[in-house]
Protein backbone atom coordinates (compact mmCIF):
# COMPACT_ATOMS: atom_id res chain seq x y z
CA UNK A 1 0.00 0.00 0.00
CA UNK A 2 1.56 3.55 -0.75
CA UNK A 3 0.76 6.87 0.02
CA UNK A 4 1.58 10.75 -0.72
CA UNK A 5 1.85 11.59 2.52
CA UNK A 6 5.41 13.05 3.50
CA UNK A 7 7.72 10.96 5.86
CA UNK A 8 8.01 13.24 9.25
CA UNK A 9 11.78 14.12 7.62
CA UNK A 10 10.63 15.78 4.43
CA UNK A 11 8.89 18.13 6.55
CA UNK A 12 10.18 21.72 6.28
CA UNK A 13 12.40 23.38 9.09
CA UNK A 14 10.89 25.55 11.74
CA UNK A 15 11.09 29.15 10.66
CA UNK A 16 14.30 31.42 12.26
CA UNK A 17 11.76 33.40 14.21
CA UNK A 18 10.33 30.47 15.88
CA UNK A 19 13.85 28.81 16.64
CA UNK A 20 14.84 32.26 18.25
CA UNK A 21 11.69 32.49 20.41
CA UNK A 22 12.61 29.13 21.60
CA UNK A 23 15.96 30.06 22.14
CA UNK A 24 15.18 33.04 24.14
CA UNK A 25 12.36 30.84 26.49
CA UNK A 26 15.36 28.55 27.29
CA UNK A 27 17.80 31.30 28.41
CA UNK A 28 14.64 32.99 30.16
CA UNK A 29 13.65 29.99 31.76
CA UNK A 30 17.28 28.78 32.72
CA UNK A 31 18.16 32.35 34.21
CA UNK A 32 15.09 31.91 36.32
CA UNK A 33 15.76 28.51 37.59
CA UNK A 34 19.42 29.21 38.58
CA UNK A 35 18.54 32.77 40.73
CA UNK A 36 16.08 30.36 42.01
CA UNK A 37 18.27 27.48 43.04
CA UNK A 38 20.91 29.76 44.37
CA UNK A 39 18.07 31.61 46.89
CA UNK A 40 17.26 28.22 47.82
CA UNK A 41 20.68 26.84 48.56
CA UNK A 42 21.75 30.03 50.40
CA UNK A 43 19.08 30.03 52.42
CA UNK A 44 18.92 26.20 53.04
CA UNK A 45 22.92 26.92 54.15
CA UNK A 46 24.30 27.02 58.14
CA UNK A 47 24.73 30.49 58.61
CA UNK A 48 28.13 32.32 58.66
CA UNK A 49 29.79 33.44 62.12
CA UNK A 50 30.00 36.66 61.37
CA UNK A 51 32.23 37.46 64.39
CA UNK A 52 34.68 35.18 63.64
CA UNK A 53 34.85 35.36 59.75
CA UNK A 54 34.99 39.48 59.72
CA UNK A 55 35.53 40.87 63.33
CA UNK A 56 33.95 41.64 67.18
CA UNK A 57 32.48 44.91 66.42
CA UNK A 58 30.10 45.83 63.68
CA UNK A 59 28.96 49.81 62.65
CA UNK A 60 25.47 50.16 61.80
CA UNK A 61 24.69 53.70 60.72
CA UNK A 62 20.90 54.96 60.94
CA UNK A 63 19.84 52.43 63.77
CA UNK A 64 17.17 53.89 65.99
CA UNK A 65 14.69 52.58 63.01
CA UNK A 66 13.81 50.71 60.40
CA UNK A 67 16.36 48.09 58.82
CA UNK A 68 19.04 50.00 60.63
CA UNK A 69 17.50 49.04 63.62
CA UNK A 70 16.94 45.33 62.79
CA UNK A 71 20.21 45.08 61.09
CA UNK A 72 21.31 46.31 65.00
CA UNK A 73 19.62 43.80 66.43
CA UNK A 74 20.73 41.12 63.94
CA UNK A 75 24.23 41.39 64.44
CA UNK A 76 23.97 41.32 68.10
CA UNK A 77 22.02 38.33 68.55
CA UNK A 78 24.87 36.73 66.83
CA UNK A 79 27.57 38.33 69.25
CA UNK A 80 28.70 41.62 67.50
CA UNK A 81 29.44 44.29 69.58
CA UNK A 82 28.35 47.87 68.09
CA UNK A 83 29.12 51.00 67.40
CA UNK A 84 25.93 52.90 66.49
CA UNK A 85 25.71 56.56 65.05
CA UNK A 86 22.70 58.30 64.27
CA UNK A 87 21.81 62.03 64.64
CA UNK A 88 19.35 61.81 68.06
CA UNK A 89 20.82 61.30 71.26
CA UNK A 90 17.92 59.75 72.97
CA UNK A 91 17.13 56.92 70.47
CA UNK A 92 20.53 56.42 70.60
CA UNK A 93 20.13 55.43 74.11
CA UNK A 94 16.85 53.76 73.76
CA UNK A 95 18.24 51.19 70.92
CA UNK A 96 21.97 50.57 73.21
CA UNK A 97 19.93 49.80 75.72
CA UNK A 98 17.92 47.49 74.50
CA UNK A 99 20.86 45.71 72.68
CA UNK A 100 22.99 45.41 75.76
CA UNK A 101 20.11 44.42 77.82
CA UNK A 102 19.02 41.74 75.19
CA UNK A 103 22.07 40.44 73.98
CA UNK A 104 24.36 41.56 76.29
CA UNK A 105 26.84 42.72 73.78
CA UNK A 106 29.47 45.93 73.96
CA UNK A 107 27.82 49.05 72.29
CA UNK A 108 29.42 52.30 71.80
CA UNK A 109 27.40 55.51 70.41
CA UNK A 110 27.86 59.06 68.09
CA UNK A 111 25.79 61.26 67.80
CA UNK A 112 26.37 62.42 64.03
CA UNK A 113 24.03 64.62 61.92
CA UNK A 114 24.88 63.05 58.04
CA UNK A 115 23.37 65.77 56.63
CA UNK A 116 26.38 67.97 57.95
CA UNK A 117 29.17 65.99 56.37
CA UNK A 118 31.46 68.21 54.92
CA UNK A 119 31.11 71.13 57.13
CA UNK A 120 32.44 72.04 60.66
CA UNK A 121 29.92 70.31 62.25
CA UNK A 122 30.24 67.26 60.32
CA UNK A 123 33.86 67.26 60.96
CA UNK A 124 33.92 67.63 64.62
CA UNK A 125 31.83 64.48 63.89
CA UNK A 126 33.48 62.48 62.02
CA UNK A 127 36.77 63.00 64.49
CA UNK A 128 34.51 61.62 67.63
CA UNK A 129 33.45 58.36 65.05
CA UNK A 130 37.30 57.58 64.55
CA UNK A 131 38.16 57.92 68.50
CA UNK A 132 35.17 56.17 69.20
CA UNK A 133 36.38 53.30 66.62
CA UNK A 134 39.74 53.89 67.06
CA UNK A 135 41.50 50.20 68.15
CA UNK A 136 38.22 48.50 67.60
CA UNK A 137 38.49 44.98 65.68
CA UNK A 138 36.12 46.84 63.64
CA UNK A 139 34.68 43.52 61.15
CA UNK A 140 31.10 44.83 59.58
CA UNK A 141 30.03 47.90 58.09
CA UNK A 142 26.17 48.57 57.77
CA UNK A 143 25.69 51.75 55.67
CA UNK A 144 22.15 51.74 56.56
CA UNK A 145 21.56 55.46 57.20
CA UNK A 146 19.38 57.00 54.07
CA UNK A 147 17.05 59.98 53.10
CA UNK A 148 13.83 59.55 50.83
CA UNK A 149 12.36 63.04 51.37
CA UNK A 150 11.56 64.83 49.65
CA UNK A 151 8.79 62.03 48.17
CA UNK A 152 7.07 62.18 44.53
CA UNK A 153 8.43 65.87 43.29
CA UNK A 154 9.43 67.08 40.65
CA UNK A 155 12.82 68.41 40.62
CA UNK A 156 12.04 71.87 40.15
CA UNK A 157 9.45 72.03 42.82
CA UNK A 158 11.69 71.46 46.13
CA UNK A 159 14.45 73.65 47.61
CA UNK A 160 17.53 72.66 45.77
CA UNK A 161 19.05 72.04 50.32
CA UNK A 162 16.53 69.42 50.28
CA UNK A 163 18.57 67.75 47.15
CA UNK A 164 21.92 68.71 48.33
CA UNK A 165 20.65 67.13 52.38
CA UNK A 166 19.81 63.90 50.31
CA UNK A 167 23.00 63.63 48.84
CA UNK A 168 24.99 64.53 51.33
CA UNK A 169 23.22 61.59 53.34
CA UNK A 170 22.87 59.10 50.96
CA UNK A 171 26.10 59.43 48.85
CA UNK A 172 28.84 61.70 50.86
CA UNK A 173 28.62 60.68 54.11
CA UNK A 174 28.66 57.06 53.38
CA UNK A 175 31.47 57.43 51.58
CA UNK A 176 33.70 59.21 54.15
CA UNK A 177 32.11 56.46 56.76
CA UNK A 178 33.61 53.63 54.73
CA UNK A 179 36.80 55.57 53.93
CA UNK A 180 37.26 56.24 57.63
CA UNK A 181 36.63 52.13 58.82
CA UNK A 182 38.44 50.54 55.33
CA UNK A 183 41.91 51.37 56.79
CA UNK A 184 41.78 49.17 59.87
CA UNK A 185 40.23 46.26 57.92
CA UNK A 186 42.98 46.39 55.31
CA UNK A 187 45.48 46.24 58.15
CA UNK A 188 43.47 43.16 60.05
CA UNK A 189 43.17 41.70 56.44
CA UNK A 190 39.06 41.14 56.58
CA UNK A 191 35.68 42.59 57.07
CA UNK A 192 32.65 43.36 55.23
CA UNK A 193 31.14 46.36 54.02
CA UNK A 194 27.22 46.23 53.22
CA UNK A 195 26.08 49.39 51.93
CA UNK A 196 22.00 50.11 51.45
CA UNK A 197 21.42 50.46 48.02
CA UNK A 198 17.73 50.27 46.37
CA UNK A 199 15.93 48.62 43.55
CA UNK A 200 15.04 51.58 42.45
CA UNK A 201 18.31 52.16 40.79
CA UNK A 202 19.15 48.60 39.48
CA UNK A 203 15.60 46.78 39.57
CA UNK A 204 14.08 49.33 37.43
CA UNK A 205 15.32 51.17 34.20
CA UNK A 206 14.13 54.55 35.73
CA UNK A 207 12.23 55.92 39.33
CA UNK A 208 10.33 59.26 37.99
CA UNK A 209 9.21 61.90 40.70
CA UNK A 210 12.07 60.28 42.93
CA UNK A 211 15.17 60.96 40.32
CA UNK A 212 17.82 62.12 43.09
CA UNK A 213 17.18 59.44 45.43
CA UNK A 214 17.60 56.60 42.78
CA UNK A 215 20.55 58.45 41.61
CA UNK A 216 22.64 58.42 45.04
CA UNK A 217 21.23 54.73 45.39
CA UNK A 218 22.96 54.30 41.62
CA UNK A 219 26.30 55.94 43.05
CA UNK A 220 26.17 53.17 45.98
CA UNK A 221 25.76 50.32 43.62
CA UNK A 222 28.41 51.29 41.44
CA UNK A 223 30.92 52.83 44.49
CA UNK A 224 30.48 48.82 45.76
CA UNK A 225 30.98 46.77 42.86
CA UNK A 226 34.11 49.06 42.47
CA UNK A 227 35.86 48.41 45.77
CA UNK A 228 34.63 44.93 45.79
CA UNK A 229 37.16 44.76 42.99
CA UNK A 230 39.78 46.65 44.57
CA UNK A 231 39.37 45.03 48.34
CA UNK A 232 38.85 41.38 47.50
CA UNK A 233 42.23 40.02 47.15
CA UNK A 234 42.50 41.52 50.66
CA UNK A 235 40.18 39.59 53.00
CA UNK A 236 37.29 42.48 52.24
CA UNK A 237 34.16 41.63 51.13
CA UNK A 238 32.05 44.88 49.81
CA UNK A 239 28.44 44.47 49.01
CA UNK A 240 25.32 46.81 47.84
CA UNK A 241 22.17 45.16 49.23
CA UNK A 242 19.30 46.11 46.62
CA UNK A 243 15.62 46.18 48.30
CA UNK A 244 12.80 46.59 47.06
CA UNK A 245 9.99 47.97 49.25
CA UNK A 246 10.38 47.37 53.19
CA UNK A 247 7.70 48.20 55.70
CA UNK A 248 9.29 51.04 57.33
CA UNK A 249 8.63 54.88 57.77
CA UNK A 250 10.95 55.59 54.67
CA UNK A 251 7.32 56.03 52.85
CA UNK A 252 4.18 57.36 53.96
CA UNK A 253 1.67 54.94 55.01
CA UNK A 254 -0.70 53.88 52.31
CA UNK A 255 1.24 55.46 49.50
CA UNK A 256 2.71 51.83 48.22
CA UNK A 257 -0.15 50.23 46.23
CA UNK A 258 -2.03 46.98 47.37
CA UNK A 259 0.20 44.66 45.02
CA UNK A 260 3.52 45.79 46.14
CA UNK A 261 2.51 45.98 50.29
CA UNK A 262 2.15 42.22 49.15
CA UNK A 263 5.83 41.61 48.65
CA UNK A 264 6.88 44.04 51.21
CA UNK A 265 9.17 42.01 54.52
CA UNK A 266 8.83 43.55 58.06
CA UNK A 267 12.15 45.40 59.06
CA UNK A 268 13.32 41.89 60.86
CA UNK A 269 12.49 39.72 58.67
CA UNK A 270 14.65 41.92 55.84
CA UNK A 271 17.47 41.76 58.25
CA UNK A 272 17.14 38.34 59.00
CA UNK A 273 17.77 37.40 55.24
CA UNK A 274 20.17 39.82 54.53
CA UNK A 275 22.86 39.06 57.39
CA UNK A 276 22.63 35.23 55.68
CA UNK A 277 23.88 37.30 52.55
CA UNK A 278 26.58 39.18 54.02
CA UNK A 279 29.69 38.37 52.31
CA UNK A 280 27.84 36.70 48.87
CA UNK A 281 28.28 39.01 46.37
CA UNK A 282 28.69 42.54 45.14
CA UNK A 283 25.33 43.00 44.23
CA UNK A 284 22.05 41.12 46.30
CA UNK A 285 18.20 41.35 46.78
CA UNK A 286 18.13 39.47 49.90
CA UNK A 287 14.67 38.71 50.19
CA UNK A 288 12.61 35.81 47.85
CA UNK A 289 9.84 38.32 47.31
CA UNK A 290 12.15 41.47 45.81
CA UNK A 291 14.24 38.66 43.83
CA UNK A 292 11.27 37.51 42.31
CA UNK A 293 9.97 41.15 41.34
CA UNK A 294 13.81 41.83 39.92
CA UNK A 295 13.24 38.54 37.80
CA UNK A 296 9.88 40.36 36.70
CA UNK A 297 11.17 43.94 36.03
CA UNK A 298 14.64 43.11 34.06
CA UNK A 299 13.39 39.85 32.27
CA UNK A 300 9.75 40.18 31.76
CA UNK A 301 8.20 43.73 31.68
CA UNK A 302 9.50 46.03 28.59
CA UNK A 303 11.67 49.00 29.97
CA UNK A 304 8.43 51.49 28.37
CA UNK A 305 5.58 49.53 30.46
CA UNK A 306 7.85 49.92 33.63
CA UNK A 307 8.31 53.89 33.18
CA UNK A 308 4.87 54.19 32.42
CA UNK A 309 3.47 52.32 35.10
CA UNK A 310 6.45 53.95 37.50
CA UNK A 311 5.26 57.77 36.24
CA UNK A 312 1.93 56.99 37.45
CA UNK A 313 2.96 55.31 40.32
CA UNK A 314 4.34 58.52 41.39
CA UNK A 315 1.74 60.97 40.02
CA UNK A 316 -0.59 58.94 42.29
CA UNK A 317 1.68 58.93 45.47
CA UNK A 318 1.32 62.82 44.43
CA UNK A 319 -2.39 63.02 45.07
CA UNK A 320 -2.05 60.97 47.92
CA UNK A 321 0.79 62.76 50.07
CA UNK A 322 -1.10 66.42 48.84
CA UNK A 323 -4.39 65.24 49.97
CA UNK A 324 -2.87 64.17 53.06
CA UNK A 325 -1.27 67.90 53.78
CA UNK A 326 -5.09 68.99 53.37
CA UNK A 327 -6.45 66.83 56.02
CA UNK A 328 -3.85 67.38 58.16
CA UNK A 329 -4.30 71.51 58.01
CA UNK A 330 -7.85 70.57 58.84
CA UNK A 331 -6.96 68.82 61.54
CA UNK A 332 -7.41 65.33 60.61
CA UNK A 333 -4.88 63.15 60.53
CA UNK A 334 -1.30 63.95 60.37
CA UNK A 335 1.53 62.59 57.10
CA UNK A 336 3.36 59.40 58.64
CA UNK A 337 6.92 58.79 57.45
CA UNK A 338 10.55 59.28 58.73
């Protein structure tokens, strides 16, 4: 018996476009399965001794809230002593005191006003930090400390000292903080510096309404991946940790929409994950529910949808934060943040 039809070998080869499609689901899904396995294993890992592998003391800067003060916490339940600066006295205090009394760890405290760095102020500062580190086995650095305000602005529509306080914060004195401890760790031959970056700046191809923020945040990322280079081959591990949102006072209450308060961690719980990646990296999202959104953002969404839905994102916050001011003049309710 015969027949016309075609063995399966005379059949014509896919097209190009339908071999590269496939191509590109392969690479898309393998990319996905290996950030996924690597979460999995790190987390499935014993923890590191921090003490041991970097040094006794740690330096948390910003501490009296927020990740700061988790990060604080963190570090001494696992036996770090710490030096803690932040610009109010009396939550200085309040946080030592609860560390000593909880973990029974060393702290030491400075009162230092970032915003000042670079100016008389700022240096009298920085000169009671290095006495009050000086001969420290100094091991961890938490760059923590950070200013969001002002939120959702254009950037013609804020007093250009609001810009220059944010920078000064987020990108000058965290520079001279690390310059000031990288010295001693060079000379002990290890230690870790973990500097607070934000997906904002690597997560995302643009933040609208929020440009100088993402901007210092995109000096941090790059200022780590840089002296990772140049302090690995001497016992230093340097590291920008890139979170997404956090549920802290860094934004106003209510002004992060329904779908993202889903994937946002509680203070500890960020800390919790992020000490386990201490040391891993140049460049980390330490919690499952930000890595998964990265995956989204950089492999999924086109860069156009994202500054869209970004712009209106902040147009919204806009609304929000102004019709906030109004209630509050009448007496209402008052704008929650840091």
């Amino acid at each position: 018996m015969t027949t016309n039809q075609p063995w399966p070998w005379h059949e014509p080869p896919a097209p190009a476009w339908f071999l590269t499609l496939v191509l590109l689901g392969a690479v898309y899904s393998a990319v996905i399965s290996i950030r996924g396995l690597a979460y999995v294993l790190l987390c499935l890992r014993r923890p590191i001794d921090l003490r041991r592998r970097y040094g006794a003391w740690a330096v948390v800067t910003g501490p009296t809230s927020g990740i700061g003060r988790s990060m604080a916490l963190e570090l001494a339940g696992r036996g770090i002593n710490l030096v803690l600066l932040d610009l109010d006295a009396a939550n200085l205090r309040e946080i030592s005191d609860l560390i000593s009394s909880r973990h029974g760890v060393k702290t030491r405290t400075v009162v230092f006003d970032l915003s000042l760095v670079g100016t008389a102020q700022g240096d009298e500062a920085m000169r009671r930090f290095r006495e009050a580190v000086d001969g420290l086995d100094v091991g961890v650095l938490v760059n923590n400390a950070g200013v969001a305000r002002p939120y959702a602005l254009y950037l013609h529509e804020t007093d250009v000292e609001a810009w220059l306080r944010m920078i000064r914060v987020n990108l000058w004195a965290l520079t001279e903080i690390t310059a000031a401890v990288l010295p001693g760790m060079v000379a002990r031959g290890r230690g870790a510096v973990v500097n607070m970056g934000s997906a904002s700046s690597e997560a995302v191809p643009s933040f609208p309404l929020y440009t100088i923020y993402a901007s210092t945040k995109r000096y941090i990322a790059q200022f780590s991946r840089s002296l990772y280079v140049e302090y690995k081959s001497k016992g230093i591990d340097v590291q920008c940790q890139a979170p997404s949102f956090v549920a802290t006072g860094l934004l106003p209450r209510g002004t992060v929409p329904m779908v993202l308060a889903l994937t946002m961690p509680t203070p500890d719980a960020y800390a919790r994950a992020a000490a386990l990646w201490i040391g891993y990296g140049p460049l980390c999202s330490p919690v499952a529910s930000h890595q998964l959104l990265w995956c989204l953002t950089t492999l999924v969404v086109p860069e156009a949808a994202l500054d869209w839905f970004l712009l209106q994102l902040g147009q919204w916050q806009r609304v929000e934060l102004r019709n906030r001011k109004i209630r509050a003049a009448k007496g209402s309710v008052g704008v929650d943040g840091n």
